[in-house]
C-alpha atoms as a PDB file:
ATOM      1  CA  UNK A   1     -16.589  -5.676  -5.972  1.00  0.00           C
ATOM      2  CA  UNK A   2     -19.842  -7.784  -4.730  1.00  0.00           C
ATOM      3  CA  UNK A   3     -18.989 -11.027  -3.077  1.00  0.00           C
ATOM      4  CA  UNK A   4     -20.884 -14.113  -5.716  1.00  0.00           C
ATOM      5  CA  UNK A   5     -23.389 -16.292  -4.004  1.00  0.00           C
ATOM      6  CA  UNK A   6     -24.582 -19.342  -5.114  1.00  0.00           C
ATOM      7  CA  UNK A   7     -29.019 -20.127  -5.135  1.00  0.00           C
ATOM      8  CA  UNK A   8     -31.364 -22.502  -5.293  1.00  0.00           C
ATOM      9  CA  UNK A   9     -34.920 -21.552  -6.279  1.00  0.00           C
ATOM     10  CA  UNK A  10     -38.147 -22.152  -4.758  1.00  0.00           C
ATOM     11  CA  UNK A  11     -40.708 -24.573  -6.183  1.00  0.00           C
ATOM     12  CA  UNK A  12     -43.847 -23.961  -5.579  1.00  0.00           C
ATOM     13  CA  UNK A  13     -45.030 -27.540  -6.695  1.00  0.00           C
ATOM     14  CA  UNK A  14     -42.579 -29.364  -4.343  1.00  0.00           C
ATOM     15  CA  UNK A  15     -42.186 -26.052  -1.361  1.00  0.00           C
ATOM     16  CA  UNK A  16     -38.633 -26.599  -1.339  1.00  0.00           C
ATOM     17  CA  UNK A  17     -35.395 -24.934  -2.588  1.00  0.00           C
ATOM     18  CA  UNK A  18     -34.128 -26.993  -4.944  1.00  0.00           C
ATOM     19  CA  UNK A  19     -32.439 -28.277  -8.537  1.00  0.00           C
ATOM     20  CA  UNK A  20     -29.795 -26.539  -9.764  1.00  0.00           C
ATOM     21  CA  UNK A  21     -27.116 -23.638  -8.278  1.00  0.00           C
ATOM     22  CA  UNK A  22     -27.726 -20.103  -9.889  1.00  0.00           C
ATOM     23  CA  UNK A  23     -24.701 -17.562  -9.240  1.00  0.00           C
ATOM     24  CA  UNK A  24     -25.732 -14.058  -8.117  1.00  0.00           C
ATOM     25  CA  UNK A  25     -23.869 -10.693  -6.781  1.00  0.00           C
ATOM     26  CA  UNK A  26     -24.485 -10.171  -3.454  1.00  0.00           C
ATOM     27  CA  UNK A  27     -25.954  -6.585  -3.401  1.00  0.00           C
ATOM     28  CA  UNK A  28     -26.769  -6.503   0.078  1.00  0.00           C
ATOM     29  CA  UNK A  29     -22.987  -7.243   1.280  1.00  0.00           C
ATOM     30  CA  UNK A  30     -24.001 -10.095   4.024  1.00  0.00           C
ATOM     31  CA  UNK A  31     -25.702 -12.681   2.824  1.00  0.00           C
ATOM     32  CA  UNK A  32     -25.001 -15.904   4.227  1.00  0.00           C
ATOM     33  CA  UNK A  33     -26.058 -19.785   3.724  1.00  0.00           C
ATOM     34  CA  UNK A  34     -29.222 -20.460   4.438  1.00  0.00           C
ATOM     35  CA  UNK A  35     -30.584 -16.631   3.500  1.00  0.00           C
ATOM     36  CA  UNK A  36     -33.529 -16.402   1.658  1.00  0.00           C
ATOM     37  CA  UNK A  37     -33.109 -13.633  -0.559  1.00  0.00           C
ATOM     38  CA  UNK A  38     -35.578 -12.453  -3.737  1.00  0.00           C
ATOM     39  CA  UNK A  39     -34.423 -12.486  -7.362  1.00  0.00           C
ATOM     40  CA  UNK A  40     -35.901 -10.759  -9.679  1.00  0.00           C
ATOM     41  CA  UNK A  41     -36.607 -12.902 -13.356  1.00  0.00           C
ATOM     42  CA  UNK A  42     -38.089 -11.878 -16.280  1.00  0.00           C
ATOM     43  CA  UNK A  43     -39.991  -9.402 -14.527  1.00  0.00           C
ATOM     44  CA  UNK A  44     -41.205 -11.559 -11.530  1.00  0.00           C
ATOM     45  CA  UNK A  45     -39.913 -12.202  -7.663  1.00  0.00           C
ATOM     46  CA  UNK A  46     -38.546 -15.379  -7.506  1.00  0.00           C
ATOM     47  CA  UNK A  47     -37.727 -16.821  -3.850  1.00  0.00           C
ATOM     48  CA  UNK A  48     -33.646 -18.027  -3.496  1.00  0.00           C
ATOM     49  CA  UNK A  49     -31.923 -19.872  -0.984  1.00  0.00           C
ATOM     50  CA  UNK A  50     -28.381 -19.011  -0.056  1.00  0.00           C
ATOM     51  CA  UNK A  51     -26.502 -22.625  -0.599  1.00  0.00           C
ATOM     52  CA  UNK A  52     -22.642 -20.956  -1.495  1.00  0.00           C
ATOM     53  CA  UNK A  53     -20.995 -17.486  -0.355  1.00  0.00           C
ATOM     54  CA  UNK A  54     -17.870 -16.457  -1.972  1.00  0.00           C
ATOM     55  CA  UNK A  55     -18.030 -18.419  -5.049  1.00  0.00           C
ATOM     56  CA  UNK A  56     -14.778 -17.494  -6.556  1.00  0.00           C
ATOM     57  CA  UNK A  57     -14.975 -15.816 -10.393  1.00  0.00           C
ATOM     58  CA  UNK A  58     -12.736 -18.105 -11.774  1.00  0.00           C
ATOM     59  CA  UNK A  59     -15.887 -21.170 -11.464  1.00  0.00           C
ATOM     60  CA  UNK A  60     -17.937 -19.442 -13.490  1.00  0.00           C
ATOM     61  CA  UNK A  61     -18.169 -19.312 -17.062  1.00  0.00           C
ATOM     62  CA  UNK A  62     -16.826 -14.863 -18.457  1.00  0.00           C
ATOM     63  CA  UNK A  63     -19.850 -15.071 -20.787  1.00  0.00           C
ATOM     64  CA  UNK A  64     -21.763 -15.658 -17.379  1.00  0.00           C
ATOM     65  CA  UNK A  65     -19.966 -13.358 -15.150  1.00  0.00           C
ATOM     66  CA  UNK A  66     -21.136 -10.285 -17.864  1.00  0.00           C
ATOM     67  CA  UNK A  67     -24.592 -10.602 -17.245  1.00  0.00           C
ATOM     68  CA  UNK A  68     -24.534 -12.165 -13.860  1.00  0.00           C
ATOM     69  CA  UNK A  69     -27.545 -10.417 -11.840  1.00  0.00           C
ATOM     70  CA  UNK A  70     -27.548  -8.482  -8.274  1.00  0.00           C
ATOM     71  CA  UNK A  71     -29.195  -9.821  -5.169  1.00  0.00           C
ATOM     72  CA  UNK A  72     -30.750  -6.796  -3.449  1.00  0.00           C
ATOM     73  CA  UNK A  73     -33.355  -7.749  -1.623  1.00  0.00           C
ATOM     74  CA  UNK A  74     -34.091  -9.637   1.443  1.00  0.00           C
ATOM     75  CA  UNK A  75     -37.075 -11.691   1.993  1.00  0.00           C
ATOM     76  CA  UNK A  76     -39.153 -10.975   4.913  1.00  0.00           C
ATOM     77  CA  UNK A  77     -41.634 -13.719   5.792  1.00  0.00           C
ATOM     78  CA  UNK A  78     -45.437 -11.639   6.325  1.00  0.00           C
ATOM     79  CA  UNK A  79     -45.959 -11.349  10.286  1.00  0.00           C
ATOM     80  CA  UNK A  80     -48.163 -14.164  11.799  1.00  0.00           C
ATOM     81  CA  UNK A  81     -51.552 -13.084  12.008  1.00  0.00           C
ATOM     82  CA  UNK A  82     -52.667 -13.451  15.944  1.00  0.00           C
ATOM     83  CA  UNK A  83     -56.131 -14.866  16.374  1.00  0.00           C
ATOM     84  CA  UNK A  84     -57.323 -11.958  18.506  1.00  0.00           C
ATOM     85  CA  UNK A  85     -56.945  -9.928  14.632  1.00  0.00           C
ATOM     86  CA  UNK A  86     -58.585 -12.816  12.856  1.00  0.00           C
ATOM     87  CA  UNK A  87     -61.813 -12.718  14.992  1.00  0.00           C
ATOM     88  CA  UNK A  88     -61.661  -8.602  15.177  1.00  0.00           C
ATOM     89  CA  UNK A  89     -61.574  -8.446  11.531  1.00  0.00           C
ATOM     90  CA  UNK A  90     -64.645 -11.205  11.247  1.00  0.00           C
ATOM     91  CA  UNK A  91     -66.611  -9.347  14.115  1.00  0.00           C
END
């Protein structure tokens, strides 16, 4: 069975992970604190921080732990665009 992780979300209106922990399945099988992982939510990618590994099943709630979700996806930041590309692609 999938380790359970513990997230905060990402607000956009303050840039920071933050209010309250979210329990998820660690699908990828190594995510550690401080991991930013992506969650999907009604439909839409939603940023997490990893802020608890190992979160043992007996702290959450069984009606929770039926429909607790997977984490399996990473997020990987876009690469820094160099300013040689910029001026190439303005040229």
């Amino acid at each position: 069975m999938n380790k359970i992780v513990g997230v905060k979300f990402y607000k956009e209106h303050s840039g920071s992970f933050e209010g309250r922990e979210y329990n998820y399945y660690d699908g990828l099988g190594d995510l550690a604190i401080g991991d930013i992982a992506v969650a999907d939510v009604r439909d839409k990618e939603k940023l997490v921080l990893v802020t608890a590994v190992d979160v043992p099943e007996s702290k959450i709630d069984e009606r929770i732990l039926l429909v607790l979700q997977t984490l399996s996806k990473r997020h990987v930041p876009p690469a820094p665009v160099s300013e040689e590309s910029q001026q190439e692609r303005f040229s």
